[in-house]
PDB file of N, CA and C in Angstrom:
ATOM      1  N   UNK A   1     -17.429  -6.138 -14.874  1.00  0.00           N
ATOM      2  CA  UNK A   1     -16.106  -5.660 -15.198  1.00  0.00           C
ATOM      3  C   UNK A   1     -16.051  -5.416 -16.700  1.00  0.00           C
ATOM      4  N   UNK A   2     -15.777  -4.114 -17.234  1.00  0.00           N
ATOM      5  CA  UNK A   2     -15.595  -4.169 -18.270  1.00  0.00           C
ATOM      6  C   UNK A   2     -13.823  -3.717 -19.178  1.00  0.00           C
ATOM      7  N   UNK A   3     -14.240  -4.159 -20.312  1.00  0.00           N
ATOM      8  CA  UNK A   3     -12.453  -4.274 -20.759  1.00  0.00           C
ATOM      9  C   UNK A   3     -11.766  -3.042 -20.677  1.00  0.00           C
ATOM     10  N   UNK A   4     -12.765  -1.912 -20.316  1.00  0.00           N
ATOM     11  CA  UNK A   4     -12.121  -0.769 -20.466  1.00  0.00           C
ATOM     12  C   UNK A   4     -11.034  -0.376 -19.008  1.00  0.00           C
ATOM     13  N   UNK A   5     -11.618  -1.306 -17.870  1.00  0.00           N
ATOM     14  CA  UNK A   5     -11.179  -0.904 -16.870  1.00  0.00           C
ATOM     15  C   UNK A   5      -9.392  -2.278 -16.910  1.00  0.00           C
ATOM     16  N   UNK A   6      -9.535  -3.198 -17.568  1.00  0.00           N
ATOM     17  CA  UNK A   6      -8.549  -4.231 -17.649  1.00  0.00           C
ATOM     18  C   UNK A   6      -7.307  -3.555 -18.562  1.00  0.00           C
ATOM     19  N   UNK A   7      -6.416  -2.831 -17.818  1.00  0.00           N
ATOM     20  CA  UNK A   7      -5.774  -2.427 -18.728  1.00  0.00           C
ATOM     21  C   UNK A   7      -3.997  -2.541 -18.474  1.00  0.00           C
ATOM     22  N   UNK A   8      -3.954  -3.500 -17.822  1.00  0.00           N
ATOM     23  CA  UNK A   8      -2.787  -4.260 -17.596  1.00  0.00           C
ATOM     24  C   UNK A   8      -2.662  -5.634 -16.566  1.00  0.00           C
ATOM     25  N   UNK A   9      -1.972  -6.467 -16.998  1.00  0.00           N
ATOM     26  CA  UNK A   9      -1.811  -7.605 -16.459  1.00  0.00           C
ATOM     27  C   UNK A   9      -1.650  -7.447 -14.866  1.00  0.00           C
ATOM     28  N   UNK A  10      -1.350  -6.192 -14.024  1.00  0.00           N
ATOM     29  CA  UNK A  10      -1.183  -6.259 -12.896  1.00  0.00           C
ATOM     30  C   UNK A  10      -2.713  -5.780 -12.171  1.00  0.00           C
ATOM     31  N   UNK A  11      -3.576  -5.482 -13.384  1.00  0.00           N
ATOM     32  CA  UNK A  11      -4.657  -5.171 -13.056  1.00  0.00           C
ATOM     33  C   UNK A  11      -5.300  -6.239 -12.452  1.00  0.00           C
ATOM     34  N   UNK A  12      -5.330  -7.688 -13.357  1.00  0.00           N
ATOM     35  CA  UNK A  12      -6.062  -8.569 -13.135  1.00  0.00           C
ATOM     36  C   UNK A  12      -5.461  -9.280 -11.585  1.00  0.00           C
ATOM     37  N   UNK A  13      -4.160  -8.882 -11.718  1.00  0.00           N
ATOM     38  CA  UNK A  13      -3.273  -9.671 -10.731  1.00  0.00           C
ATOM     39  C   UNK A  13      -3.836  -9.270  -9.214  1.00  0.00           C
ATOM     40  N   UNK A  14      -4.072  -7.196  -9.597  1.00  0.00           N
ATOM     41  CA  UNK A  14      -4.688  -7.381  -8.055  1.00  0.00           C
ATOM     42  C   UNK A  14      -5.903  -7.838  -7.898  1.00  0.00           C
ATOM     43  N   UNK A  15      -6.840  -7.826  -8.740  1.00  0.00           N
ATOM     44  CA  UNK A  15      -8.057  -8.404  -8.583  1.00  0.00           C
ATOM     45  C   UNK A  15      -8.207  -9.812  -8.133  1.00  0.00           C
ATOM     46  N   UNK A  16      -7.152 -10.325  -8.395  1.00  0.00           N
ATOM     47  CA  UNK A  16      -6.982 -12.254  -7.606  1.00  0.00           C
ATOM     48  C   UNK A  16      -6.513 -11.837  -6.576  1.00  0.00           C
ATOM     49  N   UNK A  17      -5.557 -11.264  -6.449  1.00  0.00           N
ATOM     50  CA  UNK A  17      -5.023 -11.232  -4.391  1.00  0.00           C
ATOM     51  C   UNK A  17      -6.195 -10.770  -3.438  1.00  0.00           C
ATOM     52  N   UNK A  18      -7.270  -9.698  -4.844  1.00  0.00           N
ATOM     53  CA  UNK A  18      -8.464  -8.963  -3.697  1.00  0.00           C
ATOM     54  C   UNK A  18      -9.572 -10.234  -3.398  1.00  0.00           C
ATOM     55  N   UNK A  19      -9.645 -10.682  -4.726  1.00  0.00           N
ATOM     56  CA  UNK A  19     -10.976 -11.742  -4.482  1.00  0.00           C
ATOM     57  C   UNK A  19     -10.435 -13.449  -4.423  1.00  0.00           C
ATOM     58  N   UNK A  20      -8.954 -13.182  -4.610  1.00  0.00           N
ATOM     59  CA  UNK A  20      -8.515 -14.869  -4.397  1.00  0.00           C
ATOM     60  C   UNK A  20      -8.566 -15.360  -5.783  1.00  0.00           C
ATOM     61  N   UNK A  21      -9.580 -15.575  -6.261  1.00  0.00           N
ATOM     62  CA  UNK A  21      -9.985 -16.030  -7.979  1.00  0.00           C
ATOM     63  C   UNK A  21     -10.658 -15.423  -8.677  1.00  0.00           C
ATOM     64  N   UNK A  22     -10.028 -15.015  -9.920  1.00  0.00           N
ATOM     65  CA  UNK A  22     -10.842 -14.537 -10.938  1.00  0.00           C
ATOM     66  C   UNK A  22     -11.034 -15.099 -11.779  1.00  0.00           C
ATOM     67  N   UNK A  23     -11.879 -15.014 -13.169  1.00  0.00           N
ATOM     68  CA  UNK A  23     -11.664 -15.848 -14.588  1.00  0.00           C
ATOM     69  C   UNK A  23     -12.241 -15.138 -15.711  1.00  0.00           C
ATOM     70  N   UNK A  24     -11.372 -14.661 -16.656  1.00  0.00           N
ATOM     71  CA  UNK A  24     -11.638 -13.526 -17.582  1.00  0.00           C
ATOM     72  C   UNK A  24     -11.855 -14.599 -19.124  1.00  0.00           C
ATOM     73  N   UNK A  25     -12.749 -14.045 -19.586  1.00  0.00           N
ATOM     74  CA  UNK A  25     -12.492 -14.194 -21.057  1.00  0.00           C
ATOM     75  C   UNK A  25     -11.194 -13.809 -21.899  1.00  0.00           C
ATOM     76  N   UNK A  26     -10.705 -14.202 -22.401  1.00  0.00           N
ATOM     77  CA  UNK A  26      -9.911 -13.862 -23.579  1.00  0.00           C
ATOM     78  C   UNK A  26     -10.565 -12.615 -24.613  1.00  0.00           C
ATOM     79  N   UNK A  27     -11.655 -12.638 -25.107  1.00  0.00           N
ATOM     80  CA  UNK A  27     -12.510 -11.647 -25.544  1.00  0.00           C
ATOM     81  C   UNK A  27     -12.264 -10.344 -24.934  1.00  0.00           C
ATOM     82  N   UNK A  28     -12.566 -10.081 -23.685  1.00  0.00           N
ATOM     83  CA  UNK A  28     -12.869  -9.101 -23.258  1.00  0.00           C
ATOM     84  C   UNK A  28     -11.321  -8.578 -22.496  1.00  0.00           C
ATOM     85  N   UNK A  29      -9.627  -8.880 -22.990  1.00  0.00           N
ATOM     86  CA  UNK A  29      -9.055  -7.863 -22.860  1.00  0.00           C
ATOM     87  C   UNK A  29      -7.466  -8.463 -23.917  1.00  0.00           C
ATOM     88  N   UNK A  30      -8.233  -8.344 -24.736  1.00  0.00           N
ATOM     89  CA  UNK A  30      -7.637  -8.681 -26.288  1.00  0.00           C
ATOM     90  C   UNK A  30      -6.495  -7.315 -26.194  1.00  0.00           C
ATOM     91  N   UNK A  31      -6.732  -6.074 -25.814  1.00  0.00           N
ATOM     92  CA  UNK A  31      -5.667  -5.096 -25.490  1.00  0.00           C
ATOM     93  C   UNK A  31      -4.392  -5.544 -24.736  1.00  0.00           C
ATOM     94  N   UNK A  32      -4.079  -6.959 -23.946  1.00  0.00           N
ATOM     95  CA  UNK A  32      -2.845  -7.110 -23.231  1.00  0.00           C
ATOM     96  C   UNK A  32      -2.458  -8.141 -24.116  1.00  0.00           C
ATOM     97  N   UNK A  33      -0.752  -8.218 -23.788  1.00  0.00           N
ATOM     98  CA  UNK A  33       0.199  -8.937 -24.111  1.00  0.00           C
ATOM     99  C   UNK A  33       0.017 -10.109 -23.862  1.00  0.00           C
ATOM    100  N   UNK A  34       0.541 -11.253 -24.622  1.00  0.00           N
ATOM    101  CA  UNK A  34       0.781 -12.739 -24.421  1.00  0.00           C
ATOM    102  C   UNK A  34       1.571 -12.809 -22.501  1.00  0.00           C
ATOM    103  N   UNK A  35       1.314 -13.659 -21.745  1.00  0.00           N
ATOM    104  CA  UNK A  35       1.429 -14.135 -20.695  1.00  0.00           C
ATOM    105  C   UNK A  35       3.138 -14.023 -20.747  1.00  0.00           C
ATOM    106  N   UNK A  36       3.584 -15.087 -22.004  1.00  0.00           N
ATOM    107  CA  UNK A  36       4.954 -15.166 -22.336  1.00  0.00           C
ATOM    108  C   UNK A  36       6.079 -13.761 -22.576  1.00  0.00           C
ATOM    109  N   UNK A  37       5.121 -12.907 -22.979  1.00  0.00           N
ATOM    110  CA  UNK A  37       6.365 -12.010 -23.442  1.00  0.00           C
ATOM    111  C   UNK A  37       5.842 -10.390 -22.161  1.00  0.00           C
ATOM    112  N   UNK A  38       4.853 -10.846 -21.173  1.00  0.00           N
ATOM    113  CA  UNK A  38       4.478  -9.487 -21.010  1.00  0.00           C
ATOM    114  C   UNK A  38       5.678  -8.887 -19.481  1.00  0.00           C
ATOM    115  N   UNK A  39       6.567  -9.994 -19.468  1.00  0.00           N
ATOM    116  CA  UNK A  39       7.888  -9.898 -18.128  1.00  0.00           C
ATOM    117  C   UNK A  39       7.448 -10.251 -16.569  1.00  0.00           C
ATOM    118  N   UNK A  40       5.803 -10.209 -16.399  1.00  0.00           N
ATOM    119  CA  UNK A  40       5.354 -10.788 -15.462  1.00  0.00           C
ATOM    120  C   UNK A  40       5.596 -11.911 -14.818  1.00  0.00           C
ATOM    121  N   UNK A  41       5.569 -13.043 -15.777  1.00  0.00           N
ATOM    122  CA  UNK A  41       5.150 -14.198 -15.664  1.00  0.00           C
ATOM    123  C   UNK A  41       5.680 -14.875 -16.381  1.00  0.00           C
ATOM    124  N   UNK A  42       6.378 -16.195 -15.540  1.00  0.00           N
ATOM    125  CA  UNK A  42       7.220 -17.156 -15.893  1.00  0.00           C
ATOM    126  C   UNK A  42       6.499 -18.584 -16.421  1.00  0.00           C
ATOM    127  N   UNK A  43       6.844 -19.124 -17.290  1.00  0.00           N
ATOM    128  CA  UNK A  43       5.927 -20.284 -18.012  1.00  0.00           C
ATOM    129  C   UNK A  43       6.256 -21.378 -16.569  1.00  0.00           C
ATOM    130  N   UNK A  44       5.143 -22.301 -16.332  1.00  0.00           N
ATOM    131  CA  UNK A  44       5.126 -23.114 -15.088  1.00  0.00           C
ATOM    132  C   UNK A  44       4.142 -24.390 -15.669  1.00  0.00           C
ATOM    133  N   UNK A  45       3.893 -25.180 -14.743  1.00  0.00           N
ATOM    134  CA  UNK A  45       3.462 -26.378 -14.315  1.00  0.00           C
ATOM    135  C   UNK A  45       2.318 -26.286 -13.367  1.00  0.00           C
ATOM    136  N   UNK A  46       0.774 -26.872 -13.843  1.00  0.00           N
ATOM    137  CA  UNK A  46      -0.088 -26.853 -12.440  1.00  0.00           C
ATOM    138  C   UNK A  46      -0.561 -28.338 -13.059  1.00  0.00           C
ATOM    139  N   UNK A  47      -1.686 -28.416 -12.382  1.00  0.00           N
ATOM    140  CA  UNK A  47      -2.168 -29.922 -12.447  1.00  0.00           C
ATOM    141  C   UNK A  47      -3.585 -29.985 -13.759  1.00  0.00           C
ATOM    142  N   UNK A  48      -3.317 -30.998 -14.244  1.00  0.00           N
ATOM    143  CA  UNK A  48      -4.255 -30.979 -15.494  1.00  0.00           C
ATOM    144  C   UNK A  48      -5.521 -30.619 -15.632  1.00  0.00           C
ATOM    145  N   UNK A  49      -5.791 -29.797 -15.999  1.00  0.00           N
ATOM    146  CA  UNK A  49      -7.132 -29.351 -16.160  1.00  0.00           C
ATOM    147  C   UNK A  49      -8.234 -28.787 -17.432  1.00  0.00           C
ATOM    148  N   UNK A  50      -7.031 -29.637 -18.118  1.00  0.00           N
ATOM    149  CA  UNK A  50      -7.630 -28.886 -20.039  1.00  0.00           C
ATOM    150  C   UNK A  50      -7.128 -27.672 -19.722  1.00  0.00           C
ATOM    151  N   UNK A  51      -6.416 -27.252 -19.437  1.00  0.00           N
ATOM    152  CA  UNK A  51      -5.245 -25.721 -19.950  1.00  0.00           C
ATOM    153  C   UNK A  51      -4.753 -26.105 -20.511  1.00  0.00           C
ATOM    154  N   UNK A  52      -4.061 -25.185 -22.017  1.00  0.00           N
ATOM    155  CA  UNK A  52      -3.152 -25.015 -22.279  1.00  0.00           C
ATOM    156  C   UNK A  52      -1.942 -24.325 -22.482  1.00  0.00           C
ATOM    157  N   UNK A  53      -2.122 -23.582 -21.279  1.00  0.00           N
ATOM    158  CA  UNK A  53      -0.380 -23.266 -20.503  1.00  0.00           C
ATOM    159  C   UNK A  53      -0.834 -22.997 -19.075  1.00  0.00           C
ATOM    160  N   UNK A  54       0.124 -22.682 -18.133  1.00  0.00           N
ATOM    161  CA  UNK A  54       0.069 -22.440 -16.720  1.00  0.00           C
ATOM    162  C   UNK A  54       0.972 -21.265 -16.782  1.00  0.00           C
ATOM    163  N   UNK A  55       1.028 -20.211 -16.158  1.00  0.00           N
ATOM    164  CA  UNK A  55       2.004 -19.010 -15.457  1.00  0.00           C
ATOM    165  C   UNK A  55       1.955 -18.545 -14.048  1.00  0.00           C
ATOM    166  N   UNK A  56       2.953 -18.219 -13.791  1.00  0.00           N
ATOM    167  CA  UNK A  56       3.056 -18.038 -12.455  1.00  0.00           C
ATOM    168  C   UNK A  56       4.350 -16.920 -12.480  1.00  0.00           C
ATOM    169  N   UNK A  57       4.200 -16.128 -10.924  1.00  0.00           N
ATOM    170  CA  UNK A  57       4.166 -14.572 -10.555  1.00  0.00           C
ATOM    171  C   UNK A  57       4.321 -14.839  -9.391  1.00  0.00           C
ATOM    172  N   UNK A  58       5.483 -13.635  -8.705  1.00  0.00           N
ATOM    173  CA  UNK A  58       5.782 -13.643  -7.290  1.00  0.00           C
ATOM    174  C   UNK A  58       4.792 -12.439  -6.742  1.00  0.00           C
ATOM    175  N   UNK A  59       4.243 -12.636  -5.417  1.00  0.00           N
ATOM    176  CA  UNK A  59       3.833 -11.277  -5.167  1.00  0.00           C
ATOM    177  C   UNK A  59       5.149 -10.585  -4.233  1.00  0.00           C
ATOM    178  N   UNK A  60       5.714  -9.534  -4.599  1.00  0.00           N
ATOM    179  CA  UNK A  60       7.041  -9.351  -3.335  1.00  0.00           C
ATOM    180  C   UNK A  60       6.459  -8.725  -1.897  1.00  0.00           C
ATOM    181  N   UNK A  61       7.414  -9.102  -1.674  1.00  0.00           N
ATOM    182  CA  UNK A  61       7.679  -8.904   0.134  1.00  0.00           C
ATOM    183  C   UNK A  61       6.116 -10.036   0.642  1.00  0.00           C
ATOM    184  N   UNK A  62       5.868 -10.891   0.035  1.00  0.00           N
ATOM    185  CA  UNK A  62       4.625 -11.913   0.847  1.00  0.00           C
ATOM    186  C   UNK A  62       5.135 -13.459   0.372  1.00  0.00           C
ATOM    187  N   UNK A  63       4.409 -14.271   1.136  1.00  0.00           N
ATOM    188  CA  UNK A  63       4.510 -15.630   0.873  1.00  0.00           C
ATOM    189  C   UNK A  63       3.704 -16.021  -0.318  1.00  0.00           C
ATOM    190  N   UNK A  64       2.643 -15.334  -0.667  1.00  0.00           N
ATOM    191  CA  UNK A  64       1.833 -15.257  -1.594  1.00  0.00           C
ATOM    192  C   UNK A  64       1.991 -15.763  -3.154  1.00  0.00           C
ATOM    193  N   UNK A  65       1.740 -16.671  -4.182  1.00  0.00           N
ATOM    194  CA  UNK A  65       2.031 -16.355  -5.657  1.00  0.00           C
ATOM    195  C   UNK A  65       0.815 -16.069  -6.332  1.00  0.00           C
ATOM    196  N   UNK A  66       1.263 -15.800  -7.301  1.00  0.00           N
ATOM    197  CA  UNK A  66      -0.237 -16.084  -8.621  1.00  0.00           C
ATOM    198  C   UNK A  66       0.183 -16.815  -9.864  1.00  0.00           C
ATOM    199  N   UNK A  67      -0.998 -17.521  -9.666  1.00  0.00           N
ATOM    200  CA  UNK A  67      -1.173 -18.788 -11.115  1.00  0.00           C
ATOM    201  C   UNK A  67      -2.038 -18.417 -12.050  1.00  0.00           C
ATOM    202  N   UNK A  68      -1.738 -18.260 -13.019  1.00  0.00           N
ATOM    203  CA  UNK A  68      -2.167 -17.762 -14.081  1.00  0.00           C
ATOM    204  C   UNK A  68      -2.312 -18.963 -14.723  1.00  0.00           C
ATOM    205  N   UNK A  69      -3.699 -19.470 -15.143  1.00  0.00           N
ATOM    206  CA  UNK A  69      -4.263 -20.720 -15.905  1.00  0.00           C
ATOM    207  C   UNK A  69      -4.490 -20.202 -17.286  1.00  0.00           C
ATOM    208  N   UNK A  70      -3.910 -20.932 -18.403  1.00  0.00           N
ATOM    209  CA  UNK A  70      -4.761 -20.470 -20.013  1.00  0.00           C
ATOM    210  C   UNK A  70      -5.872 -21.602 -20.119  1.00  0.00           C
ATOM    211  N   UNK A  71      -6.683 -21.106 -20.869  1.00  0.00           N
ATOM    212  CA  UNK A  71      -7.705 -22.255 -21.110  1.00  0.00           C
ATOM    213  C   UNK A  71      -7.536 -21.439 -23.046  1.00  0.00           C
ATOM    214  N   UNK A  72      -8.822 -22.209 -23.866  1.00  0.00           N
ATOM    215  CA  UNK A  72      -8.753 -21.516 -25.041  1.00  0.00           C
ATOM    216  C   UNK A  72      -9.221 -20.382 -24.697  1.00  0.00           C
ATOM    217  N   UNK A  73     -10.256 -19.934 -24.279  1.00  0.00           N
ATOM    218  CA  UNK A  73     -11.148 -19.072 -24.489  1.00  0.00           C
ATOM    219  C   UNK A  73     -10.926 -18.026 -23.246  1.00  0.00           C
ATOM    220  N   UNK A  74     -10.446 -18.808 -22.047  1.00  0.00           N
ATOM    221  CA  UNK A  74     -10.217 -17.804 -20.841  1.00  0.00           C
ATOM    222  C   UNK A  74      -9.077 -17.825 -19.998  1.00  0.00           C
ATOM    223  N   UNK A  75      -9.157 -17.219 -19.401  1.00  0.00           N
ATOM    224  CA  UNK A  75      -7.706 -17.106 -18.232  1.00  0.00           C
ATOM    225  C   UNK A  75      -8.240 -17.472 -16.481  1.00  0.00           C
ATOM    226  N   UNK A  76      -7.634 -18.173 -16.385  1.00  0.00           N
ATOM    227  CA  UNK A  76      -8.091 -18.080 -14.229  1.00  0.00           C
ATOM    228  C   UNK A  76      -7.002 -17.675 -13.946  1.00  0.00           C
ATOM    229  N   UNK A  77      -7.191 -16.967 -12.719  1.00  0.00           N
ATOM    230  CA  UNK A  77      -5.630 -16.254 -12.220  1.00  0.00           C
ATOM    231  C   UNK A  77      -6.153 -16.505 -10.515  1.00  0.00           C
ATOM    232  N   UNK A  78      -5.785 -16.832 -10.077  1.00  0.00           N
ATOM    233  CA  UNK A  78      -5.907 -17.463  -8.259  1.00  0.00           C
ATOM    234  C   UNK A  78      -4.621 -17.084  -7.886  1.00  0.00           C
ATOM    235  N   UNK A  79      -4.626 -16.886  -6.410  1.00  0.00           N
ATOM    236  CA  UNK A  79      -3.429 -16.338  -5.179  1.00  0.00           C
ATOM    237  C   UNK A  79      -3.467 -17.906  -4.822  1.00  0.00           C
ATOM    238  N   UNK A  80      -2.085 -18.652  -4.622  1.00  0.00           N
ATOM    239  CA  UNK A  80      -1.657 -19.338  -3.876  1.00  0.00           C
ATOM    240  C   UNK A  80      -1.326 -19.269  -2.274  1.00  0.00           C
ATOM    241  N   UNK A  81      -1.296 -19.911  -1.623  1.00  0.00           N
ATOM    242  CA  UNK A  81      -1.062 -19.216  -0.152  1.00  0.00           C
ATOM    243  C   UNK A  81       0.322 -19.118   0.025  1.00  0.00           C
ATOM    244  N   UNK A  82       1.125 -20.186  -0.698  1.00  0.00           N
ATOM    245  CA  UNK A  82       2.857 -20.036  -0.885  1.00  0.00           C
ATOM    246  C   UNK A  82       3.127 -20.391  -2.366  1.00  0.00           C
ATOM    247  N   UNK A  83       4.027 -19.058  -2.756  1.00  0.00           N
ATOM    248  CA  UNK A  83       4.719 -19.269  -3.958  1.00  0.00           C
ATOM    249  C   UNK A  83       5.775 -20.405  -4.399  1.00  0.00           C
ATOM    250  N   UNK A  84       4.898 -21.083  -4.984  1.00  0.00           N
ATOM    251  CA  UNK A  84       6.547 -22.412  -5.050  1.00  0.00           C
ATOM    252  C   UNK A  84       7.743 -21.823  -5.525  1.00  0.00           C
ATOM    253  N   UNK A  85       7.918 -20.926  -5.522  1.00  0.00           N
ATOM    254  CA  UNK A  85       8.974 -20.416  -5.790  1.00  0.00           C
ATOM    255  C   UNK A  85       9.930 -19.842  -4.488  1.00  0.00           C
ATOM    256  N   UNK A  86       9.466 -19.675  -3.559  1.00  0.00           N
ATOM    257  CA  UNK A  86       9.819 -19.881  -2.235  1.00  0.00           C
ATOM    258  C   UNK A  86       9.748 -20.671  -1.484  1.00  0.00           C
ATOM    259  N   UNK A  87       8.577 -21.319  -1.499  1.00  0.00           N
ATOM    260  CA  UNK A  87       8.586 -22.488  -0.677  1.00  0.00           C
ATOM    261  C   UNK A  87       7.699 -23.806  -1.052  1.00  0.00           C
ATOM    262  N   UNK A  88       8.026 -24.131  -1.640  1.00  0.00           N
ATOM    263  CA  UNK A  88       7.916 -25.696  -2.472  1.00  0.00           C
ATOM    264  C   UNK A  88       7.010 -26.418  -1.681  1.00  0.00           C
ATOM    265  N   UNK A  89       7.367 -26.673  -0.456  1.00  0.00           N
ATOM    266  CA  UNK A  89       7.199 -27.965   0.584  1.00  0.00           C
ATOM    267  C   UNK A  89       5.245 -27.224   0.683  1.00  0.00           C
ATOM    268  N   UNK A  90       5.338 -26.470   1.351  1.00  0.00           N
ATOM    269  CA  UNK A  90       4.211 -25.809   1.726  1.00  0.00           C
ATOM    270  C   UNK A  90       3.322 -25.607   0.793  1.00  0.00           C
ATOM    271  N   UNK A  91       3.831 -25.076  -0.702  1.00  0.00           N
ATOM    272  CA  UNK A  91       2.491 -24.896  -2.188  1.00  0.00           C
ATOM    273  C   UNK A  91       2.388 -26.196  -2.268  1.00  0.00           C
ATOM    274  N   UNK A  92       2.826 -27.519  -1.813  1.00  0.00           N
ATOM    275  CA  UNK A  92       2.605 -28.665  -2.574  1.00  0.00           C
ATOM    276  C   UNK A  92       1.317 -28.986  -1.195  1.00  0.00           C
ATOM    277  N   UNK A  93       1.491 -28.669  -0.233  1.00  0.00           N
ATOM    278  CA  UNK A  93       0.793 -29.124   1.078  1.00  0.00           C
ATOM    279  C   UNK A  93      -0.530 -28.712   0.653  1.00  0.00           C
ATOM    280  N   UNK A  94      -0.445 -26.979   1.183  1.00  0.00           N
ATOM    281  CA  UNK A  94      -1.483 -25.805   1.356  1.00  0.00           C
ATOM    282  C   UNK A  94      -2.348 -25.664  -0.065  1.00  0.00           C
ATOM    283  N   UNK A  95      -1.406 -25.640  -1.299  1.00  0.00           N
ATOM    284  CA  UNK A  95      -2.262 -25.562  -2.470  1.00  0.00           C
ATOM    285  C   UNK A  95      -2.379 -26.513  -3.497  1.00  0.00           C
ATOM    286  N   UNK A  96      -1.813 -27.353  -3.395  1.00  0.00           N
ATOM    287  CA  UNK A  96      -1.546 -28.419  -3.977  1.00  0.00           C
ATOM    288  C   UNK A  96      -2.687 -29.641  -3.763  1.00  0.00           C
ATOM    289  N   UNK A  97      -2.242 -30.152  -3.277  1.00  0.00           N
ATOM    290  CA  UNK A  97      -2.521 -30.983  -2.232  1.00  0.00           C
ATOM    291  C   UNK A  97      -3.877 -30.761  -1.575  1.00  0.00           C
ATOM    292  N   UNK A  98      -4.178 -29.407  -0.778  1.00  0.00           N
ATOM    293  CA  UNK A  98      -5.747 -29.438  -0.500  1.00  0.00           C
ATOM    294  C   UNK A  98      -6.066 -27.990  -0.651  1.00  0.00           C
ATOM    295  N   UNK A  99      -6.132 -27.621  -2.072  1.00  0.00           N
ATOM    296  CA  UNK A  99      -6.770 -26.470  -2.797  1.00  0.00           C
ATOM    297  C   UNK A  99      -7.234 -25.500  -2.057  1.00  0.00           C
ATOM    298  N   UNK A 100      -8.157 -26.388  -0.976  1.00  0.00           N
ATOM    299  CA  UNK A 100      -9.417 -26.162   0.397  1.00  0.00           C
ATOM    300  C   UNK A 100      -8.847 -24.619   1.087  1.00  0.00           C
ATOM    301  N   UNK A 101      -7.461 -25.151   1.120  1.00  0.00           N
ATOM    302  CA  UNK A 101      -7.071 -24.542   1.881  1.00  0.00           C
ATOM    303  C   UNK A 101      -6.525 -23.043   1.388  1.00  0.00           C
ATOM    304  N   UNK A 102      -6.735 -22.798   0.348  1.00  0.00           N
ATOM    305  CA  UNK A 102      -6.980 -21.325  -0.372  1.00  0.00           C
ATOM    306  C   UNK A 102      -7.188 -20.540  -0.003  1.00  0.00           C
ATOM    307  N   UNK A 103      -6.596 -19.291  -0.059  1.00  0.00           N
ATOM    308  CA  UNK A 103      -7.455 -17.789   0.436  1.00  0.00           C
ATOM    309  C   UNK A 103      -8.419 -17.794  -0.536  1.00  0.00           C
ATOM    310  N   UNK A 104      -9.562 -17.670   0.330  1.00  0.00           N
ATOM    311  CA  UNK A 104     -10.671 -17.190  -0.521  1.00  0.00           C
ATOM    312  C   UNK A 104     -11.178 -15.751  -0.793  1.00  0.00           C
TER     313      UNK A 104
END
């Protein structure tokens, strides 16, 4: 993948719903906006993992979300199977709780 083809945040976004997980360098798409200001993505909460921030994204009309992980150097962006933003009970079960159970 190169940076030329990364040329918006919804880019990467479909690339996690296609492959489930991605994980980009920071390096290689220095052309997009901060997470915070780009209207996508709402500042959130995931479970500790040496990030330092979490974001999260509805996909519409699906049960679906995306988590957007910062690390220093890179980004992970993964499809949840339920957006806690719809349904709480179930992201804490399905993704929470046993990761396993991920679209892969």
């Amino acid at each position: 993948m190169t940076a030329e083809i990364i040329d918006s945040w919804n880019t990467l976004v479909g690339l996690a719903v296609f492959y489930g997980k991605i994980e980009i360098s920071k390096d290689m798409i220095t052309n997009l906006e901060d997470p915070s200001v780009s209207g996508l993505f709402s500042n959130s909460i995931g479970a500790p993992r040496g990030q330092s921030a979490d974001w999260r994204s509805s996909v519409d009309g699906s049960k679906l979300g995306i988590h957007l992980v910062e690390f220093e150097n890179r980004y992970e962006i993964h499809t949840d199977r339920f957006d806690p933003s719809k349904d709480i009970i179930r992201h804490l079960i399905f993704d929470f709780i046993s990761p396993a159970g991920r679209r892969k």
